[in-house]
C-alpha atoms as a PDB file:
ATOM      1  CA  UNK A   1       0.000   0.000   0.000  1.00  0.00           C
ATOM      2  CA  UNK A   2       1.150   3.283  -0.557  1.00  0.00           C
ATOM      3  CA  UNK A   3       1.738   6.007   1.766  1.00  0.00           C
ATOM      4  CA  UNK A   4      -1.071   8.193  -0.792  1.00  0.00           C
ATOM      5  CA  UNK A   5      -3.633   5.034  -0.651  1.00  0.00           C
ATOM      6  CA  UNK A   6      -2.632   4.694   3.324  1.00  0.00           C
ATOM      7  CA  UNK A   7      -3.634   8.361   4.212  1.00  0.00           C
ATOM      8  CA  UNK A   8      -6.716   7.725   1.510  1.00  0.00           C
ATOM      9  CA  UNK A   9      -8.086   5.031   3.846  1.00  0.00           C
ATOM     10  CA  UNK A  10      -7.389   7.318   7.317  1.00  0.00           C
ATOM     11  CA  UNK A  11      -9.207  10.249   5.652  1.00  0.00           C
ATOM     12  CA  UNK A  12     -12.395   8.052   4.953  1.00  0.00           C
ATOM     13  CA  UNK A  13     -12.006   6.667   8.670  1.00  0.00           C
ATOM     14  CA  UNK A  14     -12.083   9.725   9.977  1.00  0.00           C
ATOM     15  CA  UNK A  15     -15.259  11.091   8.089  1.00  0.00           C
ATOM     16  CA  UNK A  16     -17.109   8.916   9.090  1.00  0.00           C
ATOM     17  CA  UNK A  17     -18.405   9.550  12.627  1.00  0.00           C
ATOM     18  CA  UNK A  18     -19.676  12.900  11.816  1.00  0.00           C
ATOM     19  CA  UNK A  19     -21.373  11.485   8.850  1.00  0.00           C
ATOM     20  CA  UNK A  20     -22.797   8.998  11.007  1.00  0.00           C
ATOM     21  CA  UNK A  21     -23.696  11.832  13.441  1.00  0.00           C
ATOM     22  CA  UNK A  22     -25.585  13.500  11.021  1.00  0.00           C
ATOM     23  CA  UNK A  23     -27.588  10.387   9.746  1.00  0.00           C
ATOM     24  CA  UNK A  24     -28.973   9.187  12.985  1.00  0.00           C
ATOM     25  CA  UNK A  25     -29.545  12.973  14.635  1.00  0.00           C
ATOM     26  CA  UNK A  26     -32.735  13.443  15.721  1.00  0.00           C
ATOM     27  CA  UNK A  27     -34.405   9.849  14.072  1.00  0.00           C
ATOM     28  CA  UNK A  28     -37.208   8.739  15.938  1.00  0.00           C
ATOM     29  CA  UNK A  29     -38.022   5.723  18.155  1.00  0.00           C
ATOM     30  CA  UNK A  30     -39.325   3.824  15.522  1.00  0.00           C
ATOM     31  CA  UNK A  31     -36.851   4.534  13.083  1.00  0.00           C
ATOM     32  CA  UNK A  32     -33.921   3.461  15.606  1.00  0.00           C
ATOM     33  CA  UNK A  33     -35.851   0.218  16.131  1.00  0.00           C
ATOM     34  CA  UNK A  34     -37.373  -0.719  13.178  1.00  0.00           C
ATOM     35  CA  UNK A  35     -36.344  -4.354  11.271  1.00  0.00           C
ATOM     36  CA  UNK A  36     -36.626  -5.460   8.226  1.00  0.00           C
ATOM     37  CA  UNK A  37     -36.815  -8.623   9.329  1.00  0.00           C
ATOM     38  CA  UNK A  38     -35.990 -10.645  12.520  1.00  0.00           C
ATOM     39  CA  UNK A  39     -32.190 -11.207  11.657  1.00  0.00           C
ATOM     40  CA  UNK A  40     -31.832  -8.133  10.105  1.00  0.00           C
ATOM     41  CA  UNK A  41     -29.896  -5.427  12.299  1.00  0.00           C
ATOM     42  CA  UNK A  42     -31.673  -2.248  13.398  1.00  0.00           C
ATOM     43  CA  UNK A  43     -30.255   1.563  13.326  1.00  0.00           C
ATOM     44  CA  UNK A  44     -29.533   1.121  17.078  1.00  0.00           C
ATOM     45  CA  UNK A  45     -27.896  -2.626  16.666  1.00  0.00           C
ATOM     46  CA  UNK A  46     -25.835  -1.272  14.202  1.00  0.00           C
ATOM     47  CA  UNK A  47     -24.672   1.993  15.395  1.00  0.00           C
ATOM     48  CA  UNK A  48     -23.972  -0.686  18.852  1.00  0.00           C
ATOM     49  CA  UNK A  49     -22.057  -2.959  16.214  1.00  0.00           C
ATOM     50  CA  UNK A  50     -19.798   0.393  14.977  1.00  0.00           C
ATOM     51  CA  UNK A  51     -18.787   1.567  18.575  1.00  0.00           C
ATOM     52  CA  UNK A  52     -17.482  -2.086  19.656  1.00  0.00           C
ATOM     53  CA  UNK A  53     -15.909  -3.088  16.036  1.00  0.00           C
ATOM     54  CA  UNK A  54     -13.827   0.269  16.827  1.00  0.00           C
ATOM     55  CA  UNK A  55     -12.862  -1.381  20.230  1.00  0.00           C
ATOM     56  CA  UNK A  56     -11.675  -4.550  18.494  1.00  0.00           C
ATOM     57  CA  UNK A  57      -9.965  -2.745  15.487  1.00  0.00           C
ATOM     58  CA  UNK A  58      -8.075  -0.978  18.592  1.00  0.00           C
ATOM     59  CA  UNK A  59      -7.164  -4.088  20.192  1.00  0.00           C
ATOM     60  CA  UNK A  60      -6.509  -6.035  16.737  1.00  0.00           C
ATOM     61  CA  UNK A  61      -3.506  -2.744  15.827  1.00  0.00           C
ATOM     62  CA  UNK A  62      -2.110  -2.572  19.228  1.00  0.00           C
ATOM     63  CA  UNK A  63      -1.638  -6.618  18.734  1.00  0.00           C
ATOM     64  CA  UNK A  64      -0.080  -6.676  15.673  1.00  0.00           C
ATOM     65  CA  UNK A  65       2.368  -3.471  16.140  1.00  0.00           C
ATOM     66  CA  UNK A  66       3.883  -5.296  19.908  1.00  0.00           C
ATOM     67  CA  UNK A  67       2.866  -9.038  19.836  1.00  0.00           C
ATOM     68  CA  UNK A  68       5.092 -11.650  18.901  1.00  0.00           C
ATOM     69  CA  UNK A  69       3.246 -13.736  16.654  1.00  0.00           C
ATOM     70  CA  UNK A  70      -0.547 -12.422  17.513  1.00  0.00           C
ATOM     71  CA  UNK A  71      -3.583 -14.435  16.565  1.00  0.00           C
ATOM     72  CA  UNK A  72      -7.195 -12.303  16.048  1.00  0.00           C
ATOM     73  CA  UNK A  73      -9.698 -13.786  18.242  1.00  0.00           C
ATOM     74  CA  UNK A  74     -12.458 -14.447  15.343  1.00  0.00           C
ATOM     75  CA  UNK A  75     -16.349 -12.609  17.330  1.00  0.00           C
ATOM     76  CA  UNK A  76     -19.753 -13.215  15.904  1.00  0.00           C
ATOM     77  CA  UNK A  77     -21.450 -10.150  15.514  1.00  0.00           C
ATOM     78  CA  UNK A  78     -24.805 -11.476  15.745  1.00  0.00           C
ATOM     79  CA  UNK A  79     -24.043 -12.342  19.077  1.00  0.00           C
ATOM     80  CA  UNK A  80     -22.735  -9.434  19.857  1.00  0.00           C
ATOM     81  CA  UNK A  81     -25.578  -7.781  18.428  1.00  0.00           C
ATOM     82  CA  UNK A  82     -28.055 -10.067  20.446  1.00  0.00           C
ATOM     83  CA  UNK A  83     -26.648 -10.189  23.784  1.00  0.00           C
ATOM     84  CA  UNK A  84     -24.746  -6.729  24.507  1.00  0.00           C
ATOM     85  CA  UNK A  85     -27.918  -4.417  24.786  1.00  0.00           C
ATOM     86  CA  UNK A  86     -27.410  -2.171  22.015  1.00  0.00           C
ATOM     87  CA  UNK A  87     -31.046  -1.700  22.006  1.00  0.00           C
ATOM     88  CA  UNK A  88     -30.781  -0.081  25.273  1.00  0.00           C
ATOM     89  CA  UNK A  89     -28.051   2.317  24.703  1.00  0.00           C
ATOM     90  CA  UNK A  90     -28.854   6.045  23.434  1.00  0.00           C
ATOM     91  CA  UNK A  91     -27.989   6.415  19.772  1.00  0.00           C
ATOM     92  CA  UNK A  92     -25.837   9.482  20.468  1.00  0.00           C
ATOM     93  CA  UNK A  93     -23.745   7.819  23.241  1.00  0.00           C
ATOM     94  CA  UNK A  94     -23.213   4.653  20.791  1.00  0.00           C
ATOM     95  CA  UNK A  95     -22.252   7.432  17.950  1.00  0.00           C
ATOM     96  CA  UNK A  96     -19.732   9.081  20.723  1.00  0.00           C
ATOM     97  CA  UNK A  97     -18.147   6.232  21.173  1.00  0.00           C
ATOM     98  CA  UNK A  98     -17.238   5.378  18.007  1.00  0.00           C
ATOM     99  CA  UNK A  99     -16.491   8.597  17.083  1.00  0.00           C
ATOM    100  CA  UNK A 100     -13.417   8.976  19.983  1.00  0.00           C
ATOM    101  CA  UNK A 101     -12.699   5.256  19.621  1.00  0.00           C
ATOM    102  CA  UNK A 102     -12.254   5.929  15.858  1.00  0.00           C
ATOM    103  CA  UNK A 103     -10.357   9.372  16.598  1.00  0.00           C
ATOM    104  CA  UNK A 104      -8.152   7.525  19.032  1.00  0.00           C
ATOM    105  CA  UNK A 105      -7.373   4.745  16.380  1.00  0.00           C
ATOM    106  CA  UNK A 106      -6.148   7.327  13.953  1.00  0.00           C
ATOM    107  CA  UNK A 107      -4.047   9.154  15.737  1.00  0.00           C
ATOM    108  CA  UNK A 108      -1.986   5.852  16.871  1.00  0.00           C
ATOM    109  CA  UNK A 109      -2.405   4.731  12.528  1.00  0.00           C
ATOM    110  CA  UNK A 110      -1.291   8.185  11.913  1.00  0.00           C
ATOM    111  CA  UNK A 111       1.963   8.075  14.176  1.00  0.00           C
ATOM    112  CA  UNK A 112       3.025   4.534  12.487  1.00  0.00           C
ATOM    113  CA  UNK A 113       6.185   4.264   9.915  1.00  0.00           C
ATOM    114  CA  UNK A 114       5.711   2.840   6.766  1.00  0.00           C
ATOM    115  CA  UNK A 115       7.318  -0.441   7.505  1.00  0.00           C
ATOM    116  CA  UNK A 116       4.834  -0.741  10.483  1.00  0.00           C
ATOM    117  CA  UNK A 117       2.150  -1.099   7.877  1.00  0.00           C
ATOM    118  CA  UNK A 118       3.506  -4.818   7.280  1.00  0.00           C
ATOM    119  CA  UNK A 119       3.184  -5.807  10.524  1.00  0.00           C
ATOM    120  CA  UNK A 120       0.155  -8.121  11.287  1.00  0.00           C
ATOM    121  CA  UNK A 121      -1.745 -10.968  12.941  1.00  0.00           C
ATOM    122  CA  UNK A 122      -3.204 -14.519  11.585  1.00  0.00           C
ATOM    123  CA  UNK A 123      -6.486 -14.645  11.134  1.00  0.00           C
ATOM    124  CA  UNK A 124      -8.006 -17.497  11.588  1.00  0.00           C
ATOM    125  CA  UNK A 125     -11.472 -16.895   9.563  1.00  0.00           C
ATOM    126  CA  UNK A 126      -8.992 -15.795   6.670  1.00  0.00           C
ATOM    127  CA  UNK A 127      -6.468 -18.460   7.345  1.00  0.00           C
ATOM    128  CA  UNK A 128      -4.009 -15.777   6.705  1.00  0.00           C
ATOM    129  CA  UNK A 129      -2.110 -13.157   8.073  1.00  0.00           C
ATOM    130  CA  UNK A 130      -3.546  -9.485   8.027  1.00  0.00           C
ATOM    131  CA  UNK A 131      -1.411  -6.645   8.132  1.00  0.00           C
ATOM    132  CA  UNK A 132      -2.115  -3.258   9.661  1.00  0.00           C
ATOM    133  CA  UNK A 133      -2.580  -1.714   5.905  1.00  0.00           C
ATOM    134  CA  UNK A 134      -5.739  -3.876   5.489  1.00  0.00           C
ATOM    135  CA  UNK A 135      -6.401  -3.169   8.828  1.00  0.00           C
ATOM    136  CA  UNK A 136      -6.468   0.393   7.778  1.00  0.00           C
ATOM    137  CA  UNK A 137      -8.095  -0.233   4.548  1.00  0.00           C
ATOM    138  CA  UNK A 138     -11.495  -2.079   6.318  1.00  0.00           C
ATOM    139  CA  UNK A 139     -11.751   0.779   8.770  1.00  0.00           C
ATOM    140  CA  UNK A 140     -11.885   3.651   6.141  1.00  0.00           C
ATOM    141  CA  UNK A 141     -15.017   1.294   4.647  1.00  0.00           C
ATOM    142  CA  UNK A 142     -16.833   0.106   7.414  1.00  0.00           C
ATOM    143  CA  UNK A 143     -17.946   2.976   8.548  1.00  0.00           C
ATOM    144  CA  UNK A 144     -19.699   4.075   5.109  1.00  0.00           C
ATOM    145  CA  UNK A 145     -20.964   0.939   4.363  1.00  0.00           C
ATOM    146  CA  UNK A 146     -22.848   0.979   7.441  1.00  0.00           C
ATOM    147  CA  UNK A 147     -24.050   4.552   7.248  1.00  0.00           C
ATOM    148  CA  UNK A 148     -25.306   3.231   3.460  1.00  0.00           C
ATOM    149  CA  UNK A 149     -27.133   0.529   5.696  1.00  0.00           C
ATOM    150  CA  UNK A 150     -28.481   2.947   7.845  1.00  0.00           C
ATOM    151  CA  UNK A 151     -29.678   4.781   4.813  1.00  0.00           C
ATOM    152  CA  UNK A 152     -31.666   1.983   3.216  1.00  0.00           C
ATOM    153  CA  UNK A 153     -32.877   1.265   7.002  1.00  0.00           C
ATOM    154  CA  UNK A 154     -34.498   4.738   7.015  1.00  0.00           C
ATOM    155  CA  UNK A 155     -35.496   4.269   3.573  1.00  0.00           C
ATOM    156  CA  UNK A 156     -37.383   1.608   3.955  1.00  0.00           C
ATOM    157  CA  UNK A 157     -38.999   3.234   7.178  1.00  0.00           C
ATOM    158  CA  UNK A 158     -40.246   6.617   5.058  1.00  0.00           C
ATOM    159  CA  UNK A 159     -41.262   4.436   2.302  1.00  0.00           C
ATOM    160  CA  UNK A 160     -43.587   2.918   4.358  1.00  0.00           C
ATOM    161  CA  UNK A 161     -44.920   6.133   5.635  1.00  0.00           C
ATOM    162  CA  UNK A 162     -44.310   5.613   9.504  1.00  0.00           C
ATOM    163  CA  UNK A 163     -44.456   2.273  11.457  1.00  0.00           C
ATOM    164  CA  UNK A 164     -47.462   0.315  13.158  1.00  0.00           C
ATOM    165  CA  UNK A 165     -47.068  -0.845  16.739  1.00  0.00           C
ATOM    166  CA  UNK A 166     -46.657  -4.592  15.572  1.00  0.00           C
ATOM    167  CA  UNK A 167     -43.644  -3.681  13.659  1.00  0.00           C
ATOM    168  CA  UNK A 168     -41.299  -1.679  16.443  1.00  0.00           C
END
């Protein structure tokens, strides 16, 4: 990776939050909540999903830039999802989160030396090492291809012109 594609991926990381601030502002209840279908994620389960992802991509850098030989610990997100409450956490605290988790992230990616890009971790779902440059990469798109979730989420909710009781 170069150092131009490198900085690329940190600028898109670091947008993110506020454009994720600025999606969710203000949404209502039913908005926050609403499912497309039972195994689908909601606006609140995935803003929940964006605020601990930024906790592991913190814990997955710091391994591969000191550990000898570091193996990721693979998580299900559904599970995560299902049993960590992110239905009852306010949107804007989950959004907070992220967004100094994220912020805290780049400034440790944006002290690193090129050659500390190569540095990485086996992964066992991969079955490969990944280095901190595709570490970086996947942050500077996770966060937009969520907030495109989100998008759809509320898209779906104004299409259908406000939500019944049955389907909060």
């Amino acid at each position: 990776m170069t150092e131009a594609e490198f900085k690329k991926h940190l600028d898109a990381a670091e947008k993110s939050p506020k454009e994720l601030a600025t999606a969710v502002s203000g949404l209502p209840e039913q908005t926050l909540r609403y499912k497309p279908s039972p195994e689908k994620w909601c606006v609140l389960e995935v803003l929940g999903h964006l605020a601990d992802v930024e906790i592991i991509y913190g814990y997955r850098l710091r391994q591969m830039l000191t550990d000898t030989k570091p193996v990721i610990a693979p998580i299900d997100q559904d599970a995560w999802a299902r049993n960590l409450n992110y239905l009852n956490s306010p949107p804007m605290e989950l959004v907070a989160f992220y967004a100094l988790a994220r912020h805290h992230n780049l400034r440790l990616l944006r002290s690193l030396k090129a050659s500390d890009l190569a540095k990485s971790a086996f992964h066992p779902e991969m079955q490969r090492e990944m280095t901190v440059a595709e570490l970086s990469e996947r942050m500077g798109g996770h966060g937009a291809a969520h907030l495109q979730q989100i998008e759809r989420l509320k898209a779906m909710v104004s299409k259908k012109g406000g939500l019944s009781s049955r389907t909060q």
